[in-house]
C-alpha atoms as a PDB file:
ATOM      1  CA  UNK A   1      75.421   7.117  27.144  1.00  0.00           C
ATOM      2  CA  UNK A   2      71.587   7.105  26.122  1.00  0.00           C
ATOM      3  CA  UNK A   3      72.527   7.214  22.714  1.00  0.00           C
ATOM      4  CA  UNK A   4      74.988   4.214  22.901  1.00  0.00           C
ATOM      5  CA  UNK A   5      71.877   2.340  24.266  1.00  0.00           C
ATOM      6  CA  UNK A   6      69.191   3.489  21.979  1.00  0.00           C
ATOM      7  CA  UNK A   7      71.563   2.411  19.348  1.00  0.00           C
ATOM      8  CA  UNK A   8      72.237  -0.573  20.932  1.00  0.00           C
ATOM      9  CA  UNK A   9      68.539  -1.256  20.862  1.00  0.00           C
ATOM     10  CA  UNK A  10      67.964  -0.877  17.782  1.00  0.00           C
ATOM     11  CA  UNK A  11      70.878  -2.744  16.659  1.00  0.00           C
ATOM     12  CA  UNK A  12      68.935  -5.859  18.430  1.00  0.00           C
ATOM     13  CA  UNK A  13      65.602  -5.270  16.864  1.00  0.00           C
ATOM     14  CA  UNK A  14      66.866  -5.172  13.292  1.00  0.00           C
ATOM     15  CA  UNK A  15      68.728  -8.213  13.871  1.00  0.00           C
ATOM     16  CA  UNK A  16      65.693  -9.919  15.254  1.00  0.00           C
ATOM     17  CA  UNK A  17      63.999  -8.637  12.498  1.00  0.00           C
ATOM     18  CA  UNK A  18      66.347  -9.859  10.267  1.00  0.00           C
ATOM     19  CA  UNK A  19      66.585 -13.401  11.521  1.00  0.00           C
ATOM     20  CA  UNK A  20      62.610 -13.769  12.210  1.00  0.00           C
ATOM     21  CA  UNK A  21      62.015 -12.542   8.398  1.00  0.00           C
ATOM     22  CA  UNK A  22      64.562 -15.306   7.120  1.00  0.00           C
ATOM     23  CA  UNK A  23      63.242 -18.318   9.177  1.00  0.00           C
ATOM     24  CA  UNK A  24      59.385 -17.426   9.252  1.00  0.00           C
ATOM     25  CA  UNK A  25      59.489 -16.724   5.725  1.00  0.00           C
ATOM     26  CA  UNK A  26      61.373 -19.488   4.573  1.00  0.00           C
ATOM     27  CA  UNK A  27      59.074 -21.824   6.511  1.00  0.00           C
ATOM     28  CA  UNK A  28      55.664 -20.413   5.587  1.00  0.00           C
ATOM     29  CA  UNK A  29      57.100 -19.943   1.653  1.00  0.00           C
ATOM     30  CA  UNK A  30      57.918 -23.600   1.574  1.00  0.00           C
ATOM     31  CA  UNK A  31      55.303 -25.023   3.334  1.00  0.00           C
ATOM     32  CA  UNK A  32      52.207 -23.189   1.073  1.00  0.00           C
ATOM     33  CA  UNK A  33      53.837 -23.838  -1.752  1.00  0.00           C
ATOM     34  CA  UNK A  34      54.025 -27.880  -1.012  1.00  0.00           C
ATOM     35  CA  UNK A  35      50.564 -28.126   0.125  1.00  0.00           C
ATOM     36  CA  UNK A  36      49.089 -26.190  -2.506  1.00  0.00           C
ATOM     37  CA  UNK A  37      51.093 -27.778  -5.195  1.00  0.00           C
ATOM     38  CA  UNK A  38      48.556 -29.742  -7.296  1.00  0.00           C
ATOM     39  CA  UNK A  39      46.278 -26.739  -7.299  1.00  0.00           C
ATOM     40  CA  UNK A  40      48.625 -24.416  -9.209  1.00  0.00           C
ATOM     41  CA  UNK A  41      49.818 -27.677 -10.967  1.00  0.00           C
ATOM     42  CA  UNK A  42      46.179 -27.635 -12.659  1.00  0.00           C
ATOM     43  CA  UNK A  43      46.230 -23.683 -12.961  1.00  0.00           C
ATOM     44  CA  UNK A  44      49.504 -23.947 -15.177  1.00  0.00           C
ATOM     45  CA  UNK A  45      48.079 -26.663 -17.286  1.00  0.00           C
ATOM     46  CA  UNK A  46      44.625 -24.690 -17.915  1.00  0.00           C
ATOM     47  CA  UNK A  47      46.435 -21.541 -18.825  1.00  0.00           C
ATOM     48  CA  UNK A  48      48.579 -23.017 -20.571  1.00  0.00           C
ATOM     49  CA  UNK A  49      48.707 -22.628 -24.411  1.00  0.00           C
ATOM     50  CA  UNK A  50      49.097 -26.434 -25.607  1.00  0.00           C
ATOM     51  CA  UNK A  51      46.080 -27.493 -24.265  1.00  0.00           C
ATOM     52  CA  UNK A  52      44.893 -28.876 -20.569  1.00  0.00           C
ATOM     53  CA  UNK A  53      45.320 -32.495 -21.604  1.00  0.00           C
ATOM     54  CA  UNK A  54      48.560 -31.621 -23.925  1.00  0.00           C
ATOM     55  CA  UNK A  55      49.986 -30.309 -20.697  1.00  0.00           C
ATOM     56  CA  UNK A  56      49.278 -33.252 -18.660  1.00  0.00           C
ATOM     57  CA  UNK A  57      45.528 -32.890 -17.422  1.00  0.00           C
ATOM     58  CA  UNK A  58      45.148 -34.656 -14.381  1.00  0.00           C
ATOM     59  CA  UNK A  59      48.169 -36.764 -14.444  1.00  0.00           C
ATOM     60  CA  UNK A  60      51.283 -35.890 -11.955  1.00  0.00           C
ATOM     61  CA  UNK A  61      50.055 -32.859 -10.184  1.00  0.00           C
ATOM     62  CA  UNK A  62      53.369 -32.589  -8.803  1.00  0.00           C
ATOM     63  CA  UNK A  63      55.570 -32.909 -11.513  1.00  0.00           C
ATOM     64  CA  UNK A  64      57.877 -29.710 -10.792  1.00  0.00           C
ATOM     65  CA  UNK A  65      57.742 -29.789  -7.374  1.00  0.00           C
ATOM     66  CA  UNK A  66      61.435 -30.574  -6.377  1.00  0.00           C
ATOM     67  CA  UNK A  67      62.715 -26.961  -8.127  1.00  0.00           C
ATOM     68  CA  UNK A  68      60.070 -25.145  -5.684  1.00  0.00           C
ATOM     69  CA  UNK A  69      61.594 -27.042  -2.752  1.00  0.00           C
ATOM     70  CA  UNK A  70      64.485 -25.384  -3.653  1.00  0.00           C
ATOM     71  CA  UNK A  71      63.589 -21.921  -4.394  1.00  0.00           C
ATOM     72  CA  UNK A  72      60.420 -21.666  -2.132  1.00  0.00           C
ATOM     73  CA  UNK A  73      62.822 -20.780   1.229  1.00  0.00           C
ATOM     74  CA  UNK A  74      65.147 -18.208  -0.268  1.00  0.00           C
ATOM     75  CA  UNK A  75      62.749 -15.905  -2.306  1.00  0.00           C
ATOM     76  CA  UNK A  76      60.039 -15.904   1.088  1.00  0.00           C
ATOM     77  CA  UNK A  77      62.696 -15.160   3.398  1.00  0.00           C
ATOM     78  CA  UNK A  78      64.405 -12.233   0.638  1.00  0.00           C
ATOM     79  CA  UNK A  79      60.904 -10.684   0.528  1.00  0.00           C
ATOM     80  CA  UNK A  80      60.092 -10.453   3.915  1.00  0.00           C
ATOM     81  CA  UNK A  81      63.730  -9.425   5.147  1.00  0.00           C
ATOM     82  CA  UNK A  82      62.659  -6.466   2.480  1.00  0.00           C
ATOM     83  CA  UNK A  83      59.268  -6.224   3.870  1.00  0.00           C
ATOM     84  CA  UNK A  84      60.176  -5.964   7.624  1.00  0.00           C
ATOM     85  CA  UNK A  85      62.947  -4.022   7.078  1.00  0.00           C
ATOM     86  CA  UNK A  86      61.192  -0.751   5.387  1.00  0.00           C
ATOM     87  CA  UNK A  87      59.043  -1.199   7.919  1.00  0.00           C
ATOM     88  CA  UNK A  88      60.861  -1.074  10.925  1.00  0.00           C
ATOM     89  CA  UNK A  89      62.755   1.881   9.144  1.00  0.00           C
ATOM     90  CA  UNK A  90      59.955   4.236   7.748  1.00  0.00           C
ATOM     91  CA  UNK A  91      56.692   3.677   9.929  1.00  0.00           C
ATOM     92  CA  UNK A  92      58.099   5.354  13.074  1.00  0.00           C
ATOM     93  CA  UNK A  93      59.010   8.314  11.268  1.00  0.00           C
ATOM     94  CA  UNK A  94      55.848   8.519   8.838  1.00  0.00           C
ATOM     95  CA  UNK A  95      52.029   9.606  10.430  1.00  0.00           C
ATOM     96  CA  UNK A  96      50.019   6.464  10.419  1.00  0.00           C
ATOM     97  CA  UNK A  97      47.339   7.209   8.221  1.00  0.00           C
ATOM     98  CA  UNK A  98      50.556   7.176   5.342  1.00  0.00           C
ATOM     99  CA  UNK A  99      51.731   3.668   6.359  1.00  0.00           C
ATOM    100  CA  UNK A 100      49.658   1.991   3.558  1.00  0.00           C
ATOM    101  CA  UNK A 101      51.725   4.001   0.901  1.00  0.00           C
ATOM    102  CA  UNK A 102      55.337   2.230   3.402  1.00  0.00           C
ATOM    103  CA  UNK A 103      53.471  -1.193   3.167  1.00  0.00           C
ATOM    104  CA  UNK A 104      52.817  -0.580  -0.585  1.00  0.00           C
ATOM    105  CA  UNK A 105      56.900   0.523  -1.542  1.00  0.00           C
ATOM    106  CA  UNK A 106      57.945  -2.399   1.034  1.00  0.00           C
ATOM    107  CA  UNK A 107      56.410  -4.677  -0.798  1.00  0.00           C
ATOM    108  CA  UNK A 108      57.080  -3.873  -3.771  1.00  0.00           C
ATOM    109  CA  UNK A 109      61.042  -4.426  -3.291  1.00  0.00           C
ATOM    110  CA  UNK A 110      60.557  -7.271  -1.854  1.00  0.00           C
ATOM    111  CA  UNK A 111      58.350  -8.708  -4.365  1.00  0.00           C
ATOM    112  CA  UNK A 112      61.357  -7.292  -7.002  1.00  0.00           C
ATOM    113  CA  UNK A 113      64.415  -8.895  -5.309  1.00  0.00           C
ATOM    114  CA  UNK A 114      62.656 -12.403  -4.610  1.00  0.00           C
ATOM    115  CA  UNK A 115      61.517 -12.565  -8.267  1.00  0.00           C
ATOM    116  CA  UNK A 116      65.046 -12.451  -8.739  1.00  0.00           C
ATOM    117  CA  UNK A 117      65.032 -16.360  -7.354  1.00  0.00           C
ATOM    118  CA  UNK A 118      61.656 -17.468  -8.322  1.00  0.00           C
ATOM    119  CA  UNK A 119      61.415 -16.415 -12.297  1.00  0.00           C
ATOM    120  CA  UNK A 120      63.554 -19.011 -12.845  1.00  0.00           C
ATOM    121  CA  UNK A 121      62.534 -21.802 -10.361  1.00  0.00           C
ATOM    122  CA  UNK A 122      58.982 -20.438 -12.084  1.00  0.00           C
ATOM    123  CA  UNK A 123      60.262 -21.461 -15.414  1.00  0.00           C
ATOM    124  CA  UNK A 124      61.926 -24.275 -14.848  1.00  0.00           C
ATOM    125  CA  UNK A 125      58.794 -25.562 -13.013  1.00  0.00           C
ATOM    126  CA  UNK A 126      55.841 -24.426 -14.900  1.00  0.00           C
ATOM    127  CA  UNK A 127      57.781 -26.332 -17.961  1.00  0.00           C
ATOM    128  CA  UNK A 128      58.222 -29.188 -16.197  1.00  0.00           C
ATOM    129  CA  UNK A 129      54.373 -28.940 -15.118  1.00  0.00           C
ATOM    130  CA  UNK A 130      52.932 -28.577 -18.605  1.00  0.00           C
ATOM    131  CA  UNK A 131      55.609 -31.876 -19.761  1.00  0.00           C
ATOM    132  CA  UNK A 132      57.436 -29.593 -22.065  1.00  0.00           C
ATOM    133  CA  UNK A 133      60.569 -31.679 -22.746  1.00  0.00           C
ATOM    134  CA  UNK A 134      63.531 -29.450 -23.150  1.00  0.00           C
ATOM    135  CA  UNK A 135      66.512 -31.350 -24.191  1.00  0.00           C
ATOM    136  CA  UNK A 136      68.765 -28.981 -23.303  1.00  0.00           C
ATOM    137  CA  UNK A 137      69.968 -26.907 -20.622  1.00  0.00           C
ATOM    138  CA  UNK A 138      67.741 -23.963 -20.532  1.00  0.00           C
ATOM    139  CA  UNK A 139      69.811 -20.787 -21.345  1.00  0.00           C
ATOM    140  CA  UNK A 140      70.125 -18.037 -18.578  1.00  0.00           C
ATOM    141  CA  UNK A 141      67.731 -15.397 -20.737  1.00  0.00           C
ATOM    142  CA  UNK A 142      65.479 -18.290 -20.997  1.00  0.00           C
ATOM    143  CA  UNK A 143      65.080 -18.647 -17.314  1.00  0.00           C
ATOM    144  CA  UNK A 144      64.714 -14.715 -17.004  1.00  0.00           C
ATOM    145  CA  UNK A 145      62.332 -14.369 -19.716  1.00  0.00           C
ATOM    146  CA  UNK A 146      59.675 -14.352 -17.214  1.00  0.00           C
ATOM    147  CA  UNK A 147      61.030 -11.632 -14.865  1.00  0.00           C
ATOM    148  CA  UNK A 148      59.356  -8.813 -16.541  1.00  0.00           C
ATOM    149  CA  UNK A 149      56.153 -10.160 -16.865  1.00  0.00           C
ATOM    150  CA  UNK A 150      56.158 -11.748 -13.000  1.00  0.00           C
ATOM    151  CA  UNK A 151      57.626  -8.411 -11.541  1.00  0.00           C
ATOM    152  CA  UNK A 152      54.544  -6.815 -13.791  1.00  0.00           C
ATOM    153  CA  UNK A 153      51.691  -9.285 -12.103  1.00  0.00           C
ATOM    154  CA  UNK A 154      53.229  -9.439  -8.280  1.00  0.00           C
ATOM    155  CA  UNK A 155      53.470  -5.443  -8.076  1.00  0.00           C
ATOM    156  CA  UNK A 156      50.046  -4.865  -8.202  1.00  0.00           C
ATOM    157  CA  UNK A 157      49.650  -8.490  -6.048  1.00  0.00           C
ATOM    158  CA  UNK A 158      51.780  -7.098  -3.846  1.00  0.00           C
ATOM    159  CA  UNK A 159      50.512  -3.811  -4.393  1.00  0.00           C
ATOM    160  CA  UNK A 160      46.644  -4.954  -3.051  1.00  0.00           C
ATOM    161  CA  UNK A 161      47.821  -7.349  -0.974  1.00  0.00           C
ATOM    162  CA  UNK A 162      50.111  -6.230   1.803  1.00  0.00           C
ATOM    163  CA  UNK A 163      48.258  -2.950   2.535  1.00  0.00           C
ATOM    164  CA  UNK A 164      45.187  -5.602   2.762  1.00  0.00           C
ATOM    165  CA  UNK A 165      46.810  -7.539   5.158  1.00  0.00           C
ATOM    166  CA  UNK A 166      47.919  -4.867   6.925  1.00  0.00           C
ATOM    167  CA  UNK A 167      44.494  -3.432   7.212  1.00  0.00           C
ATOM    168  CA  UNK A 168      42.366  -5.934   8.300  1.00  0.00           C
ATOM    169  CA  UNK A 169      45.053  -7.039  10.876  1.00  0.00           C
ATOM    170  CA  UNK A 170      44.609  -2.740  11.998  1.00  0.00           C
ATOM    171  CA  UNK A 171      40.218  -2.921  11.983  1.00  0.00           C
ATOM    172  CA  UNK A 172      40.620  -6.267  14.008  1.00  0.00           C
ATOM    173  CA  UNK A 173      42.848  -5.168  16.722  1.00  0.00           C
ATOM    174  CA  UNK A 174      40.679  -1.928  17.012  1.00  0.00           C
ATOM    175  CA  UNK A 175      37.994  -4.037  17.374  1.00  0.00           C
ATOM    176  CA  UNK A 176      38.915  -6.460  19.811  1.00  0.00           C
ATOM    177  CA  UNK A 177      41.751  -3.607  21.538  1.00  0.00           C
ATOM    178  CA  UNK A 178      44.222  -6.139  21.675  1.00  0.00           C
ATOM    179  CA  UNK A 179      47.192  -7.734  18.899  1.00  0.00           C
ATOM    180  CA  UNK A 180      45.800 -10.078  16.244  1.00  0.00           C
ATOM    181  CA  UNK A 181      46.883 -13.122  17.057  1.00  0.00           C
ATOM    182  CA  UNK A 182      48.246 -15.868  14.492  1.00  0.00           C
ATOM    183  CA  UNK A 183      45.254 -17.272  13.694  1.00  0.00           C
ATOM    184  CA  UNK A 184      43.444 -13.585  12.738  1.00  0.00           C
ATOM    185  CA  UNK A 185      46.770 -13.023  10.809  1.00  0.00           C
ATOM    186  CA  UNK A 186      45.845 -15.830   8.485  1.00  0.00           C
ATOM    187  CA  UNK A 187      42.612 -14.966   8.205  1.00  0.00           C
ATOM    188  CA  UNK A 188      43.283 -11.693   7.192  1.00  0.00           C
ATOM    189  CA  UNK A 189      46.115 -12.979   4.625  1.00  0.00           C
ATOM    190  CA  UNK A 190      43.389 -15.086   3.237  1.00  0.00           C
ATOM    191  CA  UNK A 191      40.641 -12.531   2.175  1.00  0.00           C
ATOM    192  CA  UNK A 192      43.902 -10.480   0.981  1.00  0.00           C
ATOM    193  CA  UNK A 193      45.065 -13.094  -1.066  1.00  0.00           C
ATOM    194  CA  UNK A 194      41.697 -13.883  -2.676  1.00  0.00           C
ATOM    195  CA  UNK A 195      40.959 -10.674  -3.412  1.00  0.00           C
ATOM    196  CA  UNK A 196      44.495  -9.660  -4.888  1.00  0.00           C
ATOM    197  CA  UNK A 197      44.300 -12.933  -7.009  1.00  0.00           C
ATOM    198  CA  UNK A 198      41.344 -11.725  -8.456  1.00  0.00           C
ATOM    199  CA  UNK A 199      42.314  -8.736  -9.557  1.00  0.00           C
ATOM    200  CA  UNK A 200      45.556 -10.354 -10.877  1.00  0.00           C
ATOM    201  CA  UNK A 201      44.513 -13.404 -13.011  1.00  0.00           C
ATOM    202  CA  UNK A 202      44.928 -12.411 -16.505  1.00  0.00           C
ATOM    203  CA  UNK A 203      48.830 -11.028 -15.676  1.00  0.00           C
ATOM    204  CA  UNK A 204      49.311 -14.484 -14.623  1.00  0.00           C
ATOM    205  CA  UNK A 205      47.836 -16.355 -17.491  1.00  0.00           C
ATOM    206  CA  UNK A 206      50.037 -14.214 -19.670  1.00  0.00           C
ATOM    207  CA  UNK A 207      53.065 -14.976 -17.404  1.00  0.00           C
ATOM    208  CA  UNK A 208      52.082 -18.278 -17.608  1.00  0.00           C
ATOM    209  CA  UNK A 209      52.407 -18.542 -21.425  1.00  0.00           C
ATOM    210  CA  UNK A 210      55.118 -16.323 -21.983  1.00  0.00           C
ATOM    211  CA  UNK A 211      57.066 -19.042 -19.856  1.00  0.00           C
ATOM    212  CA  UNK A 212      55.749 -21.948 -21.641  1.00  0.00           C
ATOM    213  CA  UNK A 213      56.590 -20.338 -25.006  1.00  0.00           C
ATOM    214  CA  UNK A 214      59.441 -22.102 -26.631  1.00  0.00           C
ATOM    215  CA  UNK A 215      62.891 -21.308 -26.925  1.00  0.00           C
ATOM    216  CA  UNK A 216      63.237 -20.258 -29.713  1.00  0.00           C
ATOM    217  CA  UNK A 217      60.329 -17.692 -29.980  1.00  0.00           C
ATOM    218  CA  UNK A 218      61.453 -14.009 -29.985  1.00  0.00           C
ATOM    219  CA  UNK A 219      61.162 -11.505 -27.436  1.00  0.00           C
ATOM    220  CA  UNK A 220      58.410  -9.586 -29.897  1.00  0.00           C
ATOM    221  CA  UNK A 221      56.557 -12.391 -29.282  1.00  0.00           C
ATOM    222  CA  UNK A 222      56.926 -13.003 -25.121  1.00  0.00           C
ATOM    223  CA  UNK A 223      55.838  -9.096 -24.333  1.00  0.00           C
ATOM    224  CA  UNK A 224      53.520  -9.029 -22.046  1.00  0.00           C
ATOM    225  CA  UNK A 225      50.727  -6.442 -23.624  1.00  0.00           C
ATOM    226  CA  UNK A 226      51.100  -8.774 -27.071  1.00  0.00           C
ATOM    227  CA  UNK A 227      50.576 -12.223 -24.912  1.00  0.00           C
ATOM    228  CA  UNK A 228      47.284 -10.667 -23.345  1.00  0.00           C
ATOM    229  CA  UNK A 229      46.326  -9.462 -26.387  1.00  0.00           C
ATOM    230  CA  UNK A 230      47.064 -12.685 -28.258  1.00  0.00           C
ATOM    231  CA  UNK A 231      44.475 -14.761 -24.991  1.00  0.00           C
ATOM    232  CA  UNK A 232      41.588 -11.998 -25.902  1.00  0.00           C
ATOM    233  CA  UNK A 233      42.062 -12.958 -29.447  1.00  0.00           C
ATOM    234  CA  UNK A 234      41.936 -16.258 -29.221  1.00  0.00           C
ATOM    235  CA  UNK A 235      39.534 -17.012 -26.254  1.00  0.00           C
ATOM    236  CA  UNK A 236      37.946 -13.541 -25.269  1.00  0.00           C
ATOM    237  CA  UNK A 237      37.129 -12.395 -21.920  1.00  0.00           C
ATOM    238  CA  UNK A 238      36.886 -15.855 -20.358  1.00  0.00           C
ATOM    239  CA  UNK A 239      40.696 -16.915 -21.875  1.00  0.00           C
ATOM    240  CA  UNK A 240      41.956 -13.968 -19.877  1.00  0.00           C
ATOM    241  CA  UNK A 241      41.061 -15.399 -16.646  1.00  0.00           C
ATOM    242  CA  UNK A 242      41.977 -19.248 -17.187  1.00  0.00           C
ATOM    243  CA  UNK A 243      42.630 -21.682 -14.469  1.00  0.00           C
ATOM    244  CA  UNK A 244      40.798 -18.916 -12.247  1.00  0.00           C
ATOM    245  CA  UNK A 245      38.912 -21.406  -9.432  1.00  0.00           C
ATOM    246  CA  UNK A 246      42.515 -23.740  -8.892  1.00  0.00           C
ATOM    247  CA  UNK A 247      44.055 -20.699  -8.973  1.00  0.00           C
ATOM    248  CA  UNK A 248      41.758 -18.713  -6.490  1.00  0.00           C
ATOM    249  CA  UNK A 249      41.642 -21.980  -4.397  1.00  0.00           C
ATOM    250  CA  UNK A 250      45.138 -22.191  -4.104  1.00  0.00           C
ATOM    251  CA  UNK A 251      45.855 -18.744  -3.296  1.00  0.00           C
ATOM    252  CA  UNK A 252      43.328 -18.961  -0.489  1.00  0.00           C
ATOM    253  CA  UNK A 253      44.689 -21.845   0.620  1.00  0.00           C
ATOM    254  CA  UNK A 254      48.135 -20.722   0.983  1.00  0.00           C
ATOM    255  CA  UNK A 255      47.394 -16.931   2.172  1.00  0.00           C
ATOM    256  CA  UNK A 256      45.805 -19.086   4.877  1.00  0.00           C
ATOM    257  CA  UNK A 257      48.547 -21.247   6.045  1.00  0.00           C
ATOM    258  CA  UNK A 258      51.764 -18.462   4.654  1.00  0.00           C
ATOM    259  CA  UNK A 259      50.939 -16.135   6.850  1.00  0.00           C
ATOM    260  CA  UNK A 260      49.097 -17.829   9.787  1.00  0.00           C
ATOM    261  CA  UNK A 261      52.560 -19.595  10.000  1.00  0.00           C
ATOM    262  CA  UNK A 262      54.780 -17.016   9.480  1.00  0.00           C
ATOM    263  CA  UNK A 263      52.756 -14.749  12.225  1.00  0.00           C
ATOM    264  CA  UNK A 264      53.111 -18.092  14.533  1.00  0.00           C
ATOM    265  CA  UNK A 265      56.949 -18.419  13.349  1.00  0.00           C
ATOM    266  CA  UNK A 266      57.638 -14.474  14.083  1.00  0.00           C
ATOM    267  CA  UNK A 267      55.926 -14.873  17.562  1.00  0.00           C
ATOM    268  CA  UNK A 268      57.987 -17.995  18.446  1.00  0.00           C
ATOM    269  CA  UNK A 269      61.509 -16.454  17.078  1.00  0.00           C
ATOM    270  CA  UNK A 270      60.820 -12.823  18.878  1.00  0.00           C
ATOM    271  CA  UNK A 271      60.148 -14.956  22.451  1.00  0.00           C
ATOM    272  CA  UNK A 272      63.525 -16.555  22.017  1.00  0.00           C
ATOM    273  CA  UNK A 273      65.729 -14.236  20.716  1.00  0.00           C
ATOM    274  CA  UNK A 274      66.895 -11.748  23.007  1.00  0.00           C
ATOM    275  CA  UNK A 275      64.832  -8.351  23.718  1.00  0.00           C
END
């Protein structure tokens, strides 16, 4: 009989899991990615290698925004169903001083299965930033040609980040002996988010171009090591971390507001749903 009702119990918690992963993160996905929208309109166009005023300069900062309304909801709430769910499944059975290694493999499939949704809302929009005119349908490798090179820059994002998150959030409730609340969750995605930017800036500017190439150029030519190498060449140290200040901006921004809401979105969904 205890059995049936531990089972039950825990039947309920990954469903309100579940459910608070899909709504918070769609929310919080959506809404960061709106608000910050001009900033990582200018980042793509700086990084970009036809030129900032070839892409567009200062004109339209959100051209490309109605394929991220699309794919901002799906691809938060895939990544944070992921998230959560190792979570809930590992930590209780794992000594807490090796949670940051459950945080690190959490995120790291969750960053992997929403990539699956964003590479291509990614491409579609970074093109459309940058005014690239493509007069036809863009094939389905075209869209994907970005996976590798995004799953390549948000491991080690995701990598940094989480466990960041996750650790601050830890140091702050020891410190103040009580549950961060969703304001000290923001903060504490913020200074994760800045940092892991950082750290991750010249994977993006190659990601960046190796979506922006044309489609026609070969897959020699789109590797990731080669577009890096290719920046270096052509604009040293400094080309490798293009579009750095919109993009650090923007990242702060939004590591602000993503998880402040989806702390404040998790809090609200776990009050109604049933215990």
């Amino acid at each position: 009989m205890l059995k049936e009702t531990n089972n039950s119990v825990n039947d309920v918690q990954v469903k309100n899991i579940f459910y608070s992963s899909l709504i918070s993160g769609a929310v919080a996905g959506t809404l960061c990615d709106v608000v910050t929208f001009p900033l990582d309109t200018l980042k793509t166009r700086l990084q970009s290698q036809h030129g900032f005023f070839k892409s567009g300069g200062f004109k339209q900062l959100h051209k490309g925004l109605a394929p991220v309304m699309i794919g901002s909801a799906p691809s938060g709430s895939l990544f944070f169903i992921f998230y959560e769910g190792i979570k809930i499944g590992f930590e209780s059975r794992i000594a807490e001083q090796y949670h940051v290694f459950i945080h690190m493999a959490a995120a790291s499939v969750g960053e992997m299965v929403a990539c699956l949704i964003r590479v291509p809302v990614e491409v579609v929009k970074q093109r459309r930033q940058a005014f690239l005119s493509d007069t036809q349908r863009l094939p389905l490798r075209t869209l994907y040609r970005g996976y590798g090179s995004t799953v390549i820059r948000d491991l080690p994002f995701a990598f940094i980040q989480m466990p960041l998150w996750e650790y601050f959030k830890l140091c702050w409730k020891r410190q103040v002996e009580r549950e961060c609340t969703p304001l000290e969750g923001a903060l504490s995605g913020s200074a994760s988010v800045a940092i892991s930017a950082t750290i991750t800036t010249p994977l993006d500017v190659a990601k960046t171009r190796i979506m922006l190439s044309s489609t026609t150029v070969g897959s020699d030519q789109t590797k990731i090591s080669i577009m890096l190498n290719t920046v270096y060449r052509e604009n040293g140290f400094k080309g490798l971390f293009a579009g750095y200040l919109p993009r650090i901006g923007g990242f702060t921004i939004s590591g602000f507001i993503f998880f402040g809401v989806y702390e404040k979105i998790k809090e609200i969904c776990f009050s109604i749903l049933p215990p």
